[in-house]
Protein backbone atom coordinates (compact mmCIF):
# COMPACT_ATOMS: atom_id res chain seq x y z
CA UNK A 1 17.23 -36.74 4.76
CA UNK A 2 15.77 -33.14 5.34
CA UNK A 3 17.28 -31.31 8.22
CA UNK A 4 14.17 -28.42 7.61
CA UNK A 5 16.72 -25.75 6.72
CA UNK A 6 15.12 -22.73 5.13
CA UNK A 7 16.67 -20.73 2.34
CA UNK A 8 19.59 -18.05 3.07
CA UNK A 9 17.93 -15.25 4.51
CA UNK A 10 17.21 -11.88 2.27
CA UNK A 11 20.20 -9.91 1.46
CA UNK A 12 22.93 -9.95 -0.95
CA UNK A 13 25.85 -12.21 -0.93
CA UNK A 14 29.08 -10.31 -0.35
CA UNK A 15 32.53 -10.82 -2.12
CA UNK A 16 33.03 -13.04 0.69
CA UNK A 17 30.42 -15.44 -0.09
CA UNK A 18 27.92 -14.78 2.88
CA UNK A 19 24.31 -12.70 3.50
CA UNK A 20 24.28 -10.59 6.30
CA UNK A 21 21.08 -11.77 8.44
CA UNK A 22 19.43 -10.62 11.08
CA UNK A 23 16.81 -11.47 13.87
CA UNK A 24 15.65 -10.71 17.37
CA UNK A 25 15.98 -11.19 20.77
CA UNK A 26 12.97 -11.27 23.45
CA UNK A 27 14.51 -8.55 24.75
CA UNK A 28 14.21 -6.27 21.59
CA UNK A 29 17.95 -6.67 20.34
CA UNK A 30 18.59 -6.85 16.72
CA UNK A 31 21.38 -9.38 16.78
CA UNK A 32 23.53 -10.44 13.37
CA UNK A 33 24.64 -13.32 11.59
CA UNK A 34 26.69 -13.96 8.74
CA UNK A 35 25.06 -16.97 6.68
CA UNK A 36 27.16 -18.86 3.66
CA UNK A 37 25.13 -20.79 1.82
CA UNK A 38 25.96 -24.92 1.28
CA UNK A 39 23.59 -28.26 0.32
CA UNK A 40 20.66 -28.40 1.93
CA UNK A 41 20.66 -31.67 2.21
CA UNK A 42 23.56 -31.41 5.15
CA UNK A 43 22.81 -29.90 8.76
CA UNK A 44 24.17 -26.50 8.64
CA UNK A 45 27.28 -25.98 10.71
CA UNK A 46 27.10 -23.30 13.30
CA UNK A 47 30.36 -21.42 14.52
CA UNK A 48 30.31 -19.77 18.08
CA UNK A 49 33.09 -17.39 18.84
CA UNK A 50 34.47 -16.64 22.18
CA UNK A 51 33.68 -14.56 24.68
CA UNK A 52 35.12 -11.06 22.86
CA UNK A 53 35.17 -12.40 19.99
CA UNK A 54 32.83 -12.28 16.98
CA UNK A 55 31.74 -13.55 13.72
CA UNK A 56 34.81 -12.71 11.62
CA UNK A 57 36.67 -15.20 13.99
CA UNK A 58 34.93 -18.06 11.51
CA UNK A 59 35.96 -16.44 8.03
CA UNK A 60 38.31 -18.36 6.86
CA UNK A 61 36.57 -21.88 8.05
CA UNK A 62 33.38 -20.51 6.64
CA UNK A 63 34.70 -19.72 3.39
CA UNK A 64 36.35 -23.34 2.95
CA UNK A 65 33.54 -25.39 4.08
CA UNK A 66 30.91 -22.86 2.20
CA UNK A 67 29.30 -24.56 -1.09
CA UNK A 68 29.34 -28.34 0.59
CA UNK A 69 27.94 -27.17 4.03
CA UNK A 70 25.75 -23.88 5.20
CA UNK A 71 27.79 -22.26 7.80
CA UNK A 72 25.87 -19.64 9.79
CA UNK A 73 28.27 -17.66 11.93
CA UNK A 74 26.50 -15.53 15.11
CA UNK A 75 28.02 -12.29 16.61
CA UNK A 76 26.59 -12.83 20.33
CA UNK A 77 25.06 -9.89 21.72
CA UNK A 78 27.15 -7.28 22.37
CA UNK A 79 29.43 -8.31 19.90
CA UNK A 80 30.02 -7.48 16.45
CA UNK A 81 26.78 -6.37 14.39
CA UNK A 82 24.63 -7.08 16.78
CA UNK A 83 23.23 -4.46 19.10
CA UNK A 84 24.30 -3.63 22.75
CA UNK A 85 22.40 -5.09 26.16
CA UNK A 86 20.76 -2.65 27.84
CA UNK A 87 21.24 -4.53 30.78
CA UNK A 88 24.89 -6.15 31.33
CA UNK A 89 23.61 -8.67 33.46
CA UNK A 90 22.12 -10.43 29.67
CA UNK A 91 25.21 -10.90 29.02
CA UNK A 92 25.76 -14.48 30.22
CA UNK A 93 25.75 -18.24 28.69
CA UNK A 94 22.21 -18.78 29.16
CA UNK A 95 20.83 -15.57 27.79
CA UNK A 96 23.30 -16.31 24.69
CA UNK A 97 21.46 -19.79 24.38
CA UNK A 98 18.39 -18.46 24.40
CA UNK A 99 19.21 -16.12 21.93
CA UNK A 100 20.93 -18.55 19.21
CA UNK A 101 17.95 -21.20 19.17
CA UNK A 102 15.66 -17.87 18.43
CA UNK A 103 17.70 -17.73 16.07
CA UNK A 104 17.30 -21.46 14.66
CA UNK A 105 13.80 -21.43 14.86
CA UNK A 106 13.94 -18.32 12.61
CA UNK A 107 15.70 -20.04 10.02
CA UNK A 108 14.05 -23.45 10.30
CA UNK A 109 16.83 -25.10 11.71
CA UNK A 110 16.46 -28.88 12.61
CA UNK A 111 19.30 -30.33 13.60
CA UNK A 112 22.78 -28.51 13.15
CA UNK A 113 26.77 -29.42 13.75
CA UNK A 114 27.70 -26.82 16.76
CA UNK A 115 31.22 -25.53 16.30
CA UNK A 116 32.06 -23.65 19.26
CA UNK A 117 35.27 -21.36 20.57
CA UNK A 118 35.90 -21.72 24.48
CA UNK A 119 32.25 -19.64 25.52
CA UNK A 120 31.07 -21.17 21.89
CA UNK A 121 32.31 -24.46 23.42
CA UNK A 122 30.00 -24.02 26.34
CA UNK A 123 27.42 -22.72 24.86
CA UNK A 124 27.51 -26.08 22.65
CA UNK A 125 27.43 -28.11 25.93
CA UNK A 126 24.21 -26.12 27.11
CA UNK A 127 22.54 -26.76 23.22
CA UNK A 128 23.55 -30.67 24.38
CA UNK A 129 21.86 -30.42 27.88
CA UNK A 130 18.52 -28.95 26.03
CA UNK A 131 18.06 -29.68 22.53
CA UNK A 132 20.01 -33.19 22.53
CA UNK A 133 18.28 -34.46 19.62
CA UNK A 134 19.22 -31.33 16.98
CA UNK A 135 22.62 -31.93 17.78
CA UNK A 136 24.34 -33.89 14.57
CA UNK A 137 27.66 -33.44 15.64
CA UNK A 138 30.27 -31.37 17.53
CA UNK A 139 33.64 -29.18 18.17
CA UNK A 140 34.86 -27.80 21.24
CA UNK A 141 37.51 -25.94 20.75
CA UNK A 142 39.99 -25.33 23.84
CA UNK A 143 37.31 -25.75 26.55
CA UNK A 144 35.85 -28.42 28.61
CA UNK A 145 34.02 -28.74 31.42
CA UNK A 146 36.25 -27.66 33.52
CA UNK A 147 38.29 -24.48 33.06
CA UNK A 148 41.58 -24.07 34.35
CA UNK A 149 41.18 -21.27 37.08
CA UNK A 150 44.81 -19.63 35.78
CA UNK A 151 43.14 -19.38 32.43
CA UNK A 152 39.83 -17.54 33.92
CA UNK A 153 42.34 -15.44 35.63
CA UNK A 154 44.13 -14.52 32.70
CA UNK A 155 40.85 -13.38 30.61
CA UNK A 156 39.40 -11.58 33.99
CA UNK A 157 42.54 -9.53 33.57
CA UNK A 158 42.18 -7.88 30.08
CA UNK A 159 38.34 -7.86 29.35
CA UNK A 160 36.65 -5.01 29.69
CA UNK A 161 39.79 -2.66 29.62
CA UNK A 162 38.40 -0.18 26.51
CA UNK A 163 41.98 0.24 25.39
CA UNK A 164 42.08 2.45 21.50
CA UNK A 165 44.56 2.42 19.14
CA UNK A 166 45.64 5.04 16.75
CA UNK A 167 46.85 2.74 13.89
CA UNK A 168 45.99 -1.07 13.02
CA UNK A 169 49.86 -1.12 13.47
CA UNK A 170 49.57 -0.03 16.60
CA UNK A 171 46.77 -2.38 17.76
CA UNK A 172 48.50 -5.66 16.12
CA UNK A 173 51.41 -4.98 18.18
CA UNK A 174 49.47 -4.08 21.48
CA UNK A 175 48.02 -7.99 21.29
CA UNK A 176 51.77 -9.07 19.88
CA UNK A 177 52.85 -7.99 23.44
CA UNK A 178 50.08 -9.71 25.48
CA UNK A 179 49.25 -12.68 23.43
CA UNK A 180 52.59 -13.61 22.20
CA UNK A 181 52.88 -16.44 24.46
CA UNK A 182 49.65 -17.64 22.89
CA UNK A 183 50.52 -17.81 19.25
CA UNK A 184 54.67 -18.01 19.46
CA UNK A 185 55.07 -18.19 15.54
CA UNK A 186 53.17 -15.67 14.73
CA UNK A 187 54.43 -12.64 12.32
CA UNK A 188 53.40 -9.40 12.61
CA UNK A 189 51.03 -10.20 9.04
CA UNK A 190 49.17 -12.55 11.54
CA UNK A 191 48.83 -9.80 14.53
CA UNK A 192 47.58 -7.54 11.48
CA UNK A 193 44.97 -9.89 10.56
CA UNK A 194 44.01 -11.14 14.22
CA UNK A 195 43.61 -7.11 14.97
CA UNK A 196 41.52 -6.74 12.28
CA UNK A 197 38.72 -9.46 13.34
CA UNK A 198 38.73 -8.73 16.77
CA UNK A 199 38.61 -4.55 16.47
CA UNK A 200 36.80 -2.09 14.18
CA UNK A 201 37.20 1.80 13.58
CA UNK A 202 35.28 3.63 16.45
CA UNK A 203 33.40 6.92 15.60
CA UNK A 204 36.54 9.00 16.65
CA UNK A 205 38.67 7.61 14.39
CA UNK A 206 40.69 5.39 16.69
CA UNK A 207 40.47 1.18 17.06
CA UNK A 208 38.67 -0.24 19.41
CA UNK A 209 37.77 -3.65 20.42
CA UNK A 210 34.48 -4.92 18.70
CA UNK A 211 32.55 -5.50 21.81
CA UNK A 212 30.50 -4.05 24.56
CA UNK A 213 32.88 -3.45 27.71
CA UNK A 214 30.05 -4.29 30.00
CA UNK A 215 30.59 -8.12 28.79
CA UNK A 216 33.13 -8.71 31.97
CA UNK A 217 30.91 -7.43 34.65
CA UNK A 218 28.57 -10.43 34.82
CA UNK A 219 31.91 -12.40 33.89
CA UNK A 220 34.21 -11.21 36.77
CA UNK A 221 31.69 -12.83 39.11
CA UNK A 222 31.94 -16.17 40.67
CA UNK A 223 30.55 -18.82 37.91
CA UNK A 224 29.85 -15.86 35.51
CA UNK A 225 32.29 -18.06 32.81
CA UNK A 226 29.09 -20.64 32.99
CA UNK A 227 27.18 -20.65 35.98
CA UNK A 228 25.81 -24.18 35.67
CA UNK A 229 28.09 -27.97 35.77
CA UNK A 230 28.78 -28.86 32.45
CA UNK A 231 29.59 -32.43 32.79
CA UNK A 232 25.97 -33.51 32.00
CA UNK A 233 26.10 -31.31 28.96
CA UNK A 234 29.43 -32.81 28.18
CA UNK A 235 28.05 -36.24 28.39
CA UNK A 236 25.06 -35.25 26.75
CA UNK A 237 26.78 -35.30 23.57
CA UNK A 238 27.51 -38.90 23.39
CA UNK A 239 26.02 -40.92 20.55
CA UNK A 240 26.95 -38.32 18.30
CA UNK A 241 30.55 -37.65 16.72
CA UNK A 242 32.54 -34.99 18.87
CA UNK A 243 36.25 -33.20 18.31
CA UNK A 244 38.25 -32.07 21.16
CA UNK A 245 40.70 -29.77 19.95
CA UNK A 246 43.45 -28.51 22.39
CA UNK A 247 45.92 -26.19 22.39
CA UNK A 248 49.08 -27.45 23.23
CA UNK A 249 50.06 -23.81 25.44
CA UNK A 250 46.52 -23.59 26.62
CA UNK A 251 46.12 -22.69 30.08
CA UNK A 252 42.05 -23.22 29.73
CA UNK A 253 41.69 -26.47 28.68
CA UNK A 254 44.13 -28.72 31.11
CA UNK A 255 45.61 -32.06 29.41
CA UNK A 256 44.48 -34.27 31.98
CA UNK A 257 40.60 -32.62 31.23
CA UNK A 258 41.02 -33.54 27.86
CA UNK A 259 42.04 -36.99 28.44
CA UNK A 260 39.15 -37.28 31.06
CA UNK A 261 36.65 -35.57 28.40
CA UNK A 262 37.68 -37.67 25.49
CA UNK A 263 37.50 -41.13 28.25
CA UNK A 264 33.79 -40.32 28.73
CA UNK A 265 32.53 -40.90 24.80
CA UNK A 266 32.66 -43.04 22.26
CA UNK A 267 32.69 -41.62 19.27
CA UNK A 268 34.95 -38.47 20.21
CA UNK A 269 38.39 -37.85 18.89
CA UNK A 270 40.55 -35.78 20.59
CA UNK A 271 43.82 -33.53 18.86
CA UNK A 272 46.34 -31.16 20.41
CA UNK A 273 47.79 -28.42 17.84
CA UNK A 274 50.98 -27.45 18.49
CA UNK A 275 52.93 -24.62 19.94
CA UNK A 276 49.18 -22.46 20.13
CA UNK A 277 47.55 -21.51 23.25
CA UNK A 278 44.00 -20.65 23.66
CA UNK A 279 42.28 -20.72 21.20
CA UNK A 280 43.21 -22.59 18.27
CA UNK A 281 41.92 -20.27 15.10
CA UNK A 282 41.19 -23.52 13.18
CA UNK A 283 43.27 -23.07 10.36
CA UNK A 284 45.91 -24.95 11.40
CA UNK A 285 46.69 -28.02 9.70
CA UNK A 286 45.81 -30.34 12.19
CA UNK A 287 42.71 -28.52 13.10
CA UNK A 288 41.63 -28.43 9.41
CA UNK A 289 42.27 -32.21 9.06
CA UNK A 290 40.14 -33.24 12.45
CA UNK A 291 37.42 -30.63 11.05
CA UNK A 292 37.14 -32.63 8.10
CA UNK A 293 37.27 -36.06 9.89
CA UNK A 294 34.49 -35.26 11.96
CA UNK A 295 32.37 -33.35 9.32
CA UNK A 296 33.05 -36.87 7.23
CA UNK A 297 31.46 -38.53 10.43
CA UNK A 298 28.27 -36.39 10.79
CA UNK A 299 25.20 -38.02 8.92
């Protein structure tokens, strides 16, 4: 079966094993991709990060499903590699849509397995609710359609804050002290490494977050986390195999949600990993098992 997938796009293939791509927005913004190449004769898995987060997020999934599966991994605008709005109100789950099937259509993407990370998640729900048919399978990871207004809360209170560090020492211990409760076993090699995908050197020297601040201002209003019901896009994905991964501490993604989400479709399978919050990085154990169990169910 052909799933019209064109070749990686130009570039060389880093030590990591991907090609740093590129393409544009209708609004002018070069926006970036990180591409790892896999059989062509598999839809290509696509990984959608979280609201501040970005394609690094994926690195480790990437590199262990690269070789038997393409794994294209966006940094949403305003994120990452890819250029700032020039206006903040872009910055919402729409625009981002819009944006990622330009991006398919560059690459000759037919159908594809959407992978997405709580705004990834919905984002995956709004590829359901208007490309049904290209969708060959699915992940939502810690999100539903319906958000746990504590959790909103939570996120409303440290996006946008443009805090710097001096030291990655000093920034892995700055989200040590307000994530903790999110990832309770974590060491401080962890923080290190969670610091490091989520922040980059700024021009002065000091570590910043890898995003545009101006990302909460559409967010902080009412419905800015979505701004349309998700249910139909939720139920949109039936017919197709799903995974509903939940944190067990997540205060996004409520249990009775999840039991609700996973009572809706058939071919869904639902898993809590333990003692994490939101989100899940997906190299947990029991995330990397249900990855592979629903990979083994996409055809």
């Amino acid at each position: 079966m052909s799933f019209e997938t064109a070749p990686l796009s130009p570039g060389s293939v880093t030590e990591n094993g991907y090609v740093d791509g590129y393409w544009t927005s209708r609004d002018g913004l070069k926006l970036h991709f990180r591409d790892y190449p896999g059989r062509s004769d598999r839809p290509p898995v696509l990984c959608l990060p979280g609201l501040t987060r970005n394609a690094r997020d994926f690195s480790d999934l990437a590199e262990r499903l690269a070789g038997e599966w393409r794994v294209i991994c966006p940094d949403l605008r305003g994120r990452g590699d890819s250029a700032y709005a020039k206006d903040s109100a872009t910055y919402n789950p729409l625009q981002y849509a819009e944006d990622l099937a330009l991006l398919l259509e560059q690459e000759g993407i037919g159908r594809f397995v959407s992978m997405g990370t709580s705004l990834g998640g919905l984002l995956t729900m709004i590829f359901a609710m208007t490309m049904p048919e290209r969708l060959a399978g699915a992940l939502l990871n810690d999100v539903g359609p319906e958000i746990a207004p504590e959790g909103l809360d939570r996120i409303r209170s440290y996006v946008g804050q443009g805090r710097s560090f001096a030291t990655w020492m000093h920034a892995a211990r700055s989200l040590e002290e307000s994530q903790g409760p999110v990832f309770p076993d974590y060491e401080i090699g962890d923080w290190l490494d969670m610091a490091k995908r989520c922040m980059v050197v700024g021009s002065n020297g000091r570590i910043v977050f890898d995003y545009d601040m101006k990302i909460a201002e559409p967010f902080a209003q009412p419905g800015g986390e979505a701004g349309v019901d998700l249910w139909p896009g939720f139920e949109a994905l039936r017919g197709r195999p799903v995974l509903l991964l939940r944190g067990e501490l997540s205060d996004i993604l409520e249990p009775q949600t999840l039991e609700k989400m996973a009572d809706r479709l058939d071919d869904c399978e639902a898993v809590t990993v333990p003692n994490v919050g939101h989100a899940p990085m997906l190299g947990e154990a029991e995330a990397v098992a249900a990855i592979d169990r629903l990979l083994a169910r996409v055809k």
